[in-house]
PDB file of N, CA and C in Angstrom:
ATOM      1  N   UNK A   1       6.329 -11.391 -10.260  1.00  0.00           N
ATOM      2  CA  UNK A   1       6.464 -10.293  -9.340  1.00  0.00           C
ATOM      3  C   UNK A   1       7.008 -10.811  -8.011  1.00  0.00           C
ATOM      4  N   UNK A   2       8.384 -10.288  -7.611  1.00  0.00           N
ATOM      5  CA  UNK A   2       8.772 -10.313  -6.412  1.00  0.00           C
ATOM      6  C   UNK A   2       8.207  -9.255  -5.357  1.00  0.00           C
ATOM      7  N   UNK A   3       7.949 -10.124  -4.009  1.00  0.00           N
ATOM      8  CA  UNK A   3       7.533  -9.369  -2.977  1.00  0.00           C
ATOM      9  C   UNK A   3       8.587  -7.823  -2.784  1.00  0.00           C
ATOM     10  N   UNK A   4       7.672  -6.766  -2.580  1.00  0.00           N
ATOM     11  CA  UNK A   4       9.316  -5.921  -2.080  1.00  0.00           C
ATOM     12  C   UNK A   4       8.262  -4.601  -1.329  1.00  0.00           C
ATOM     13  N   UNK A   5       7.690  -5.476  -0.444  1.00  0.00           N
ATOM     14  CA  UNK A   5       6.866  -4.875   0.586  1.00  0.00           C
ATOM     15  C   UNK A   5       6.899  -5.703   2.235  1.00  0.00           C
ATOM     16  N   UNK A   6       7.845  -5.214   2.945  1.00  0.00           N
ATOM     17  CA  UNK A   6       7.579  -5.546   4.037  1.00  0.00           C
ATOM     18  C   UNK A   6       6.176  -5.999   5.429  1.00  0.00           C
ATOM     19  N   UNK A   7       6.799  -6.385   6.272  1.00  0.00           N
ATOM     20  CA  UNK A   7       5.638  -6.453   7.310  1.00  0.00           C
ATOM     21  C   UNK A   7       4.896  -5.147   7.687  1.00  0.00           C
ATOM     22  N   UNK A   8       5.372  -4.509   8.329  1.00  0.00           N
ATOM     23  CA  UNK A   8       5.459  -2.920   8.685  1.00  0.00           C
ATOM     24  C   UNK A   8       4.688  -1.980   7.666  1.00  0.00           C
ATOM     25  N   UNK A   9       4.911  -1.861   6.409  1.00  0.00           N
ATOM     26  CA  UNK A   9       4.777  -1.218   5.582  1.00  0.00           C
ATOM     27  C   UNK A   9       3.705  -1.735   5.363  1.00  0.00           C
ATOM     28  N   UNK A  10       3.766  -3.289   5.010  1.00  0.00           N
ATOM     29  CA  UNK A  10       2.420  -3.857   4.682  1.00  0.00           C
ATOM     30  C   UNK A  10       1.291  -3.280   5.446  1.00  0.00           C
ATOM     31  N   UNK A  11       1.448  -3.488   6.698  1.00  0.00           N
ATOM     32  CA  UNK A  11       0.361  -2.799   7.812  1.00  0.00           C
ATOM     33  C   UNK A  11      -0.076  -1.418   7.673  1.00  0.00           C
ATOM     34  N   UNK A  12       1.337  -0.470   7.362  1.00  0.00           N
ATOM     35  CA  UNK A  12       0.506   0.770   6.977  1.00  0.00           C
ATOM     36  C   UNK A  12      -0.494   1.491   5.841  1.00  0.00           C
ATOM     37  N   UNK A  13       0.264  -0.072   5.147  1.00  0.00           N
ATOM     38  CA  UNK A  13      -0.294   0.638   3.565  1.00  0.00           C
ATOM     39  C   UNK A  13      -1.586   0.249   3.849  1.00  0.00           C
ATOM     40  N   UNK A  14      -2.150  -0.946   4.359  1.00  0.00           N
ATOM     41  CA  UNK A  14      -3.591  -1.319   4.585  1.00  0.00           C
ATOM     42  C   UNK A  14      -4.721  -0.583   5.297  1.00  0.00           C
ATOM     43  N   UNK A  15      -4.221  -0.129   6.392  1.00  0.00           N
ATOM     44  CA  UNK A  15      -4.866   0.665   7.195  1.00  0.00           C
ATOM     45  C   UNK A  15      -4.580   2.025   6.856  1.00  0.00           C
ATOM     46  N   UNK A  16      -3.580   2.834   6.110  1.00  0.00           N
ATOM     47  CA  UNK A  16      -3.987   4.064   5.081  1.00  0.00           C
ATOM     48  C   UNK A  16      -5.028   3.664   4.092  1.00  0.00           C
ATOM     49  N   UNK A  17      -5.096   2.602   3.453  1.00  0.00           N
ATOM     50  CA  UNK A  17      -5.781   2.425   2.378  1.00  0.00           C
ATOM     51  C   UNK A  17      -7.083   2.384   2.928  1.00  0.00           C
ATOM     52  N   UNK A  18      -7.453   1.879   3.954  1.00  0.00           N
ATOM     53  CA  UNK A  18      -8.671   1.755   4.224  1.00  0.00           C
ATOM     54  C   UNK A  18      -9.240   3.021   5.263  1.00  0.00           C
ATOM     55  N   UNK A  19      -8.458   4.102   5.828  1.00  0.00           N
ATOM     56  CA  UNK A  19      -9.324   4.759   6.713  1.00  0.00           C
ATOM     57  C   UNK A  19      -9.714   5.818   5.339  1.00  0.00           C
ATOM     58  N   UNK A  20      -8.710   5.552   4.153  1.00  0.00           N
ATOM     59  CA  UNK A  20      -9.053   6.780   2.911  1.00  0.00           C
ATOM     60  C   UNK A  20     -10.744   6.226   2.390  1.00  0.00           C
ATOM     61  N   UNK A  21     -10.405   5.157   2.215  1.00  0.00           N
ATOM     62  CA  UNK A  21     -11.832   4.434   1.700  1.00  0.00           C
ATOM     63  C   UNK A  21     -12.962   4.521   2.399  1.00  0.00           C
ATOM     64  N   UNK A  22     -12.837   4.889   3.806  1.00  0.00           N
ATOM     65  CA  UNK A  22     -13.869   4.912   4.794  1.00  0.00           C
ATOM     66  C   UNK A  22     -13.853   6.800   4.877  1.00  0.00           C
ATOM     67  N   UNK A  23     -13.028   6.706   4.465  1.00  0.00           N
ATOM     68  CA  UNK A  23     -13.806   8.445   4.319  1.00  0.00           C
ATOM     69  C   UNK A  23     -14.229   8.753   3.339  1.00  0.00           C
ATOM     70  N   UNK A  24     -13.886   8.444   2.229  1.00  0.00           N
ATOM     71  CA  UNK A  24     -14.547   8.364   1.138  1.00  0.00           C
ATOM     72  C   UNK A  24     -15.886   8.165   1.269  1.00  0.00           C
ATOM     73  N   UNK A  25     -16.379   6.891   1.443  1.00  0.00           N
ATOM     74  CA  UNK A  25     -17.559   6.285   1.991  1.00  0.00           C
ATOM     75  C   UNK A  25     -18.705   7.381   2.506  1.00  0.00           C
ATOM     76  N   UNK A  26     -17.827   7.879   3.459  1.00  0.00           N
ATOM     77  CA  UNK A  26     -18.528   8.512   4.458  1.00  0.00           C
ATOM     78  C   UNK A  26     -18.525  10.265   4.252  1.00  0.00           C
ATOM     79  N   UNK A  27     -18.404  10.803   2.989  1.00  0.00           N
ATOM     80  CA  UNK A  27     -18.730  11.846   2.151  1.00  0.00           C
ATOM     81  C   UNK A  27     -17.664  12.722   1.565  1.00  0.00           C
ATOM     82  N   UNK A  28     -16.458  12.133   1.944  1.00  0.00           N
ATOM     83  CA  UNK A  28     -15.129  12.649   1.784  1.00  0.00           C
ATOM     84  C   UNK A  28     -14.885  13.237   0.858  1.00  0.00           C
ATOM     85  N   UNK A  29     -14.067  13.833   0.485  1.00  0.00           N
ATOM     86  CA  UNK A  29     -13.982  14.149  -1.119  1.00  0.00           C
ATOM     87  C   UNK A  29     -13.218  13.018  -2.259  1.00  0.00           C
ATOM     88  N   UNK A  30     -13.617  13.245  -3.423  1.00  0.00           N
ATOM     89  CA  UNK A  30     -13.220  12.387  -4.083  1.00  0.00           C
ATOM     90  C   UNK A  30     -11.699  11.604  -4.550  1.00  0.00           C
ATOM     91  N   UNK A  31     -10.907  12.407  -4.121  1.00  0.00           N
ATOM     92  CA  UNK A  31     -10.200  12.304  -4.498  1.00  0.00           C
ATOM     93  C   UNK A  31      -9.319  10.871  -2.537  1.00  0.00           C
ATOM     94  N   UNK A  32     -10.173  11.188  -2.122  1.00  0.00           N
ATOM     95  CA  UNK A  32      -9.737   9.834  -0.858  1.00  0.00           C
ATOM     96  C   UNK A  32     -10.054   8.297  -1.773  1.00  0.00           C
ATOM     97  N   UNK A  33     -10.329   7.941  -2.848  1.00  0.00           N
ATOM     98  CA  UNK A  33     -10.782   6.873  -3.588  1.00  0.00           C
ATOM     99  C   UNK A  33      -9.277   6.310  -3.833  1.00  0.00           C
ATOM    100  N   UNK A  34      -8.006   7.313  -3.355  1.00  0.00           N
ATOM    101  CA  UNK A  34      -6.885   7.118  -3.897  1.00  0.00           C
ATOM    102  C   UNK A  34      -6.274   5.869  -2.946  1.00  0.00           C
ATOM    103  N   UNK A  35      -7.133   5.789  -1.920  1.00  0.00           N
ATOM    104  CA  UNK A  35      -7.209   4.657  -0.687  1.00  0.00           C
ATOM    105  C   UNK A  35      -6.873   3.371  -1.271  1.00  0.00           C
ATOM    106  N   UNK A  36      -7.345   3.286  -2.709  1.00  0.00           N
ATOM    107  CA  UNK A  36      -7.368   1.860  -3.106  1.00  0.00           C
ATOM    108  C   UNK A  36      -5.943   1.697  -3.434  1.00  0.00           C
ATOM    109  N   UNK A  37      -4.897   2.241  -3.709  1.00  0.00           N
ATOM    110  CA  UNK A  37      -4.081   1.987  -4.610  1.00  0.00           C
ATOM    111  C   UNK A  37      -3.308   1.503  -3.036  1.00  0.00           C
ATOM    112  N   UNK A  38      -2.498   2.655  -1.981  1.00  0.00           N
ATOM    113  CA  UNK A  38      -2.028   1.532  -1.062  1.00  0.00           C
ATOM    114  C   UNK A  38      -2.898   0.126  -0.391  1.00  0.00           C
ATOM    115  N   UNK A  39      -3.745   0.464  -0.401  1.00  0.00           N
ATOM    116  CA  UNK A  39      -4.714  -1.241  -0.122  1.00  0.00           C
ATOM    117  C   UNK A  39      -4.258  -2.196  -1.088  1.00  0.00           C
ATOM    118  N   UNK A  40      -4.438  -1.894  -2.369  1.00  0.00           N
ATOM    119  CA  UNK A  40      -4.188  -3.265  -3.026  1.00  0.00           C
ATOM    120  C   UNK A  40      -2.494  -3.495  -3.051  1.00  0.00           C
ATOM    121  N   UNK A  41      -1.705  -2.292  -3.458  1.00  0.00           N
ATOM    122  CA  UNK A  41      -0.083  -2.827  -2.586  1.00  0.00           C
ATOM    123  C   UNK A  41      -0.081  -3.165  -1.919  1.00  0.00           C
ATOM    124  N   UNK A  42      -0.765  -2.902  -0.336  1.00  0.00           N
ATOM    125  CA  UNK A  42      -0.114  -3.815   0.610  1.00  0.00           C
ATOM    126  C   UNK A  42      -1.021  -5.329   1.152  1.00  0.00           C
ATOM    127  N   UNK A  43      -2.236  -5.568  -0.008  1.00  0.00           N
ATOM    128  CA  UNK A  43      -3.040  -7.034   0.087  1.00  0.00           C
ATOM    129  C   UNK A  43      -1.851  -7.647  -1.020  1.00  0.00           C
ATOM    130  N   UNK A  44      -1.159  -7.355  -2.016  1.00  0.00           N
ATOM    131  CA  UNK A  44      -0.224  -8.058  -2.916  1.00  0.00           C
ATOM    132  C   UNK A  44       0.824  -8.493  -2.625  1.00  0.00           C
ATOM    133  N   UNK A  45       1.189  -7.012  -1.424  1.00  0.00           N
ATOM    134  CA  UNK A  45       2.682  -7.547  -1.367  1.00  0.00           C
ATOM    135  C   UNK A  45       3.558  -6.929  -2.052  1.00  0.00           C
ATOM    136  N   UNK A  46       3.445  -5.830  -3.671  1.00  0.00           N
ATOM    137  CA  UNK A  46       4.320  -5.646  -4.215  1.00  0.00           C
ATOM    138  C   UNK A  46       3.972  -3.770  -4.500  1.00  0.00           C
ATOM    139  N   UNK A  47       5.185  -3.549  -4.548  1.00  0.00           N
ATOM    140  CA  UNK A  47       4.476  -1.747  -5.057  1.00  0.00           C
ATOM    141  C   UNK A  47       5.317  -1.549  -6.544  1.00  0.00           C
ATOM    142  N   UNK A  48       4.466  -1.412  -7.453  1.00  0.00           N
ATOM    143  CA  UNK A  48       5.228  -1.157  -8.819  1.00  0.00           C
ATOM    144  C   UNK A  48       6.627   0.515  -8.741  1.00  0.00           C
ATOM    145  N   UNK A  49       6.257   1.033  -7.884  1.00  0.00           N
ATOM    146  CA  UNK A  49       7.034   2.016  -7.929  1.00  0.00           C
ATOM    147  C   UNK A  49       8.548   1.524  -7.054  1.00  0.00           C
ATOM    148  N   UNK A  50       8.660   1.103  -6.004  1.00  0.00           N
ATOM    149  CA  UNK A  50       9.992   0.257  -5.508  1.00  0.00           C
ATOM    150  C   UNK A  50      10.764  -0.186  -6.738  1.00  0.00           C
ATOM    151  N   UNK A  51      10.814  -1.071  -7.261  1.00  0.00           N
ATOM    152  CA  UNK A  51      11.567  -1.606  -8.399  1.00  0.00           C
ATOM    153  C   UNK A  51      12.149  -0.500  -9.027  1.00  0.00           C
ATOM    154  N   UNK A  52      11.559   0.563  -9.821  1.00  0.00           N
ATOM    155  CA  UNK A  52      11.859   2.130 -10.462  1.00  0.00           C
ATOM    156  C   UNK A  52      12.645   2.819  -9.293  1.00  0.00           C
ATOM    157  N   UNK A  53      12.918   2.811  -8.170  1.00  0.00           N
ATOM    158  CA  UNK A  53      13.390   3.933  -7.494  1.00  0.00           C
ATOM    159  C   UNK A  53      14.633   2.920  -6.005  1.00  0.00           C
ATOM    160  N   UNK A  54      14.436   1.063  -6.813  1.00  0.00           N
ATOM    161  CA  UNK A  54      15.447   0.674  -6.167  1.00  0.00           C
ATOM    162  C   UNK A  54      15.292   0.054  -4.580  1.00  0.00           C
ATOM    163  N   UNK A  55      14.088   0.500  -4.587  1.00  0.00           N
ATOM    164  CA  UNK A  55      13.674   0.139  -2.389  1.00  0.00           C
ATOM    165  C   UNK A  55      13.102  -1.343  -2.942  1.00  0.00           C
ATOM    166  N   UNK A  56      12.961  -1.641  -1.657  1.00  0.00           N
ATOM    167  CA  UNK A  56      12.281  -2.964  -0.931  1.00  0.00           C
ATOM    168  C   UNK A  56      12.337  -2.754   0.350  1.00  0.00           C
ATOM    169  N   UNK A  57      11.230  -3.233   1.483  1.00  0.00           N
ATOM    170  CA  UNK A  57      10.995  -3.044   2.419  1.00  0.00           C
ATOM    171  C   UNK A  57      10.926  -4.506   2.826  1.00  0.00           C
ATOM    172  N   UNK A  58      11.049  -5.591   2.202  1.00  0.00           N
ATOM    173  CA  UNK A  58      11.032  -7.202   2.614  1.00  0.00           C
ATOM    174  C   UNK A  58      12.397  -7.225   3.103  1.00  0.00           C
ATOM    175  N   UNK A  59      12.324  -8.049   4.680  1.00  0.00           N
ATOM    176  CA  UNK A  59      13.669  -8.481   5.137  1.00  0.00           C
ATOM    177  C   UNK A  59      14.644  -9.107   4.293  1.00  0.00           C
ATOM    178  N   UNK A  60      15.678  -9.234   3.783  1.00  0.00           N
ATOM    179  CA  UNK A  60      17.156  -9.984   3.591  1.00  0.00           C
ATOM    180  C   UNK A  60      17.205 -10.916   3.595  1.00  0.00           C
ATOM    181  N   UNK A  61      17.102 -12.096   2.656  1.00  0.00           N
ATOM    182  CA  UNK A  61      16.926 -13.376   2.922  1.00  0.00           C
ATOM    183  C   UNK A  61      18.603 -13.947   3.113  1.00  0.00           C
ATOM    184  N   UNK A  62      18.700 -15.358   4.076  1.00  0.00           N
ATOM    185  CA  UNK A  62      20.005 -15.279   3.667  1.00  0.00           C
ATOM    186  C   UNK A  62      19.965 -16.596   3.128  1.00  0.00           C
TER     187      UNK A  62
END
């Protein structure tokens, strides 16, 4: 698996992932559990859906 998650993105996906999880937590409805899925994309680094639709958000290496 190649990285194809940026800095930026990385940051959002983490901190979406986690204020969903903390509401969850904190009586949310169930369906905020969905928190986990950008959390663990952006702790990996990779999003299985990029590859299918062609993006990457990692800088340009040269």
């Amino acid at each position: 698996m190649k990285s194809n998650v940026g800095g930026i993105d990385k940051i959002l996906r983490i901190v979406a992932g986690l204020a969903l999880i903390a509401w969850a937590l904190m009586g949310g409805p169930v369906w905020a559990w969905i928190g986990v899925v950008p959390l663990a994309t952006g702790l990996m680094g990779w999003c299985p859906v990029y590859p299918i639709l062609g993006l990457s958000t990692c800088p340009m290496k040269k």
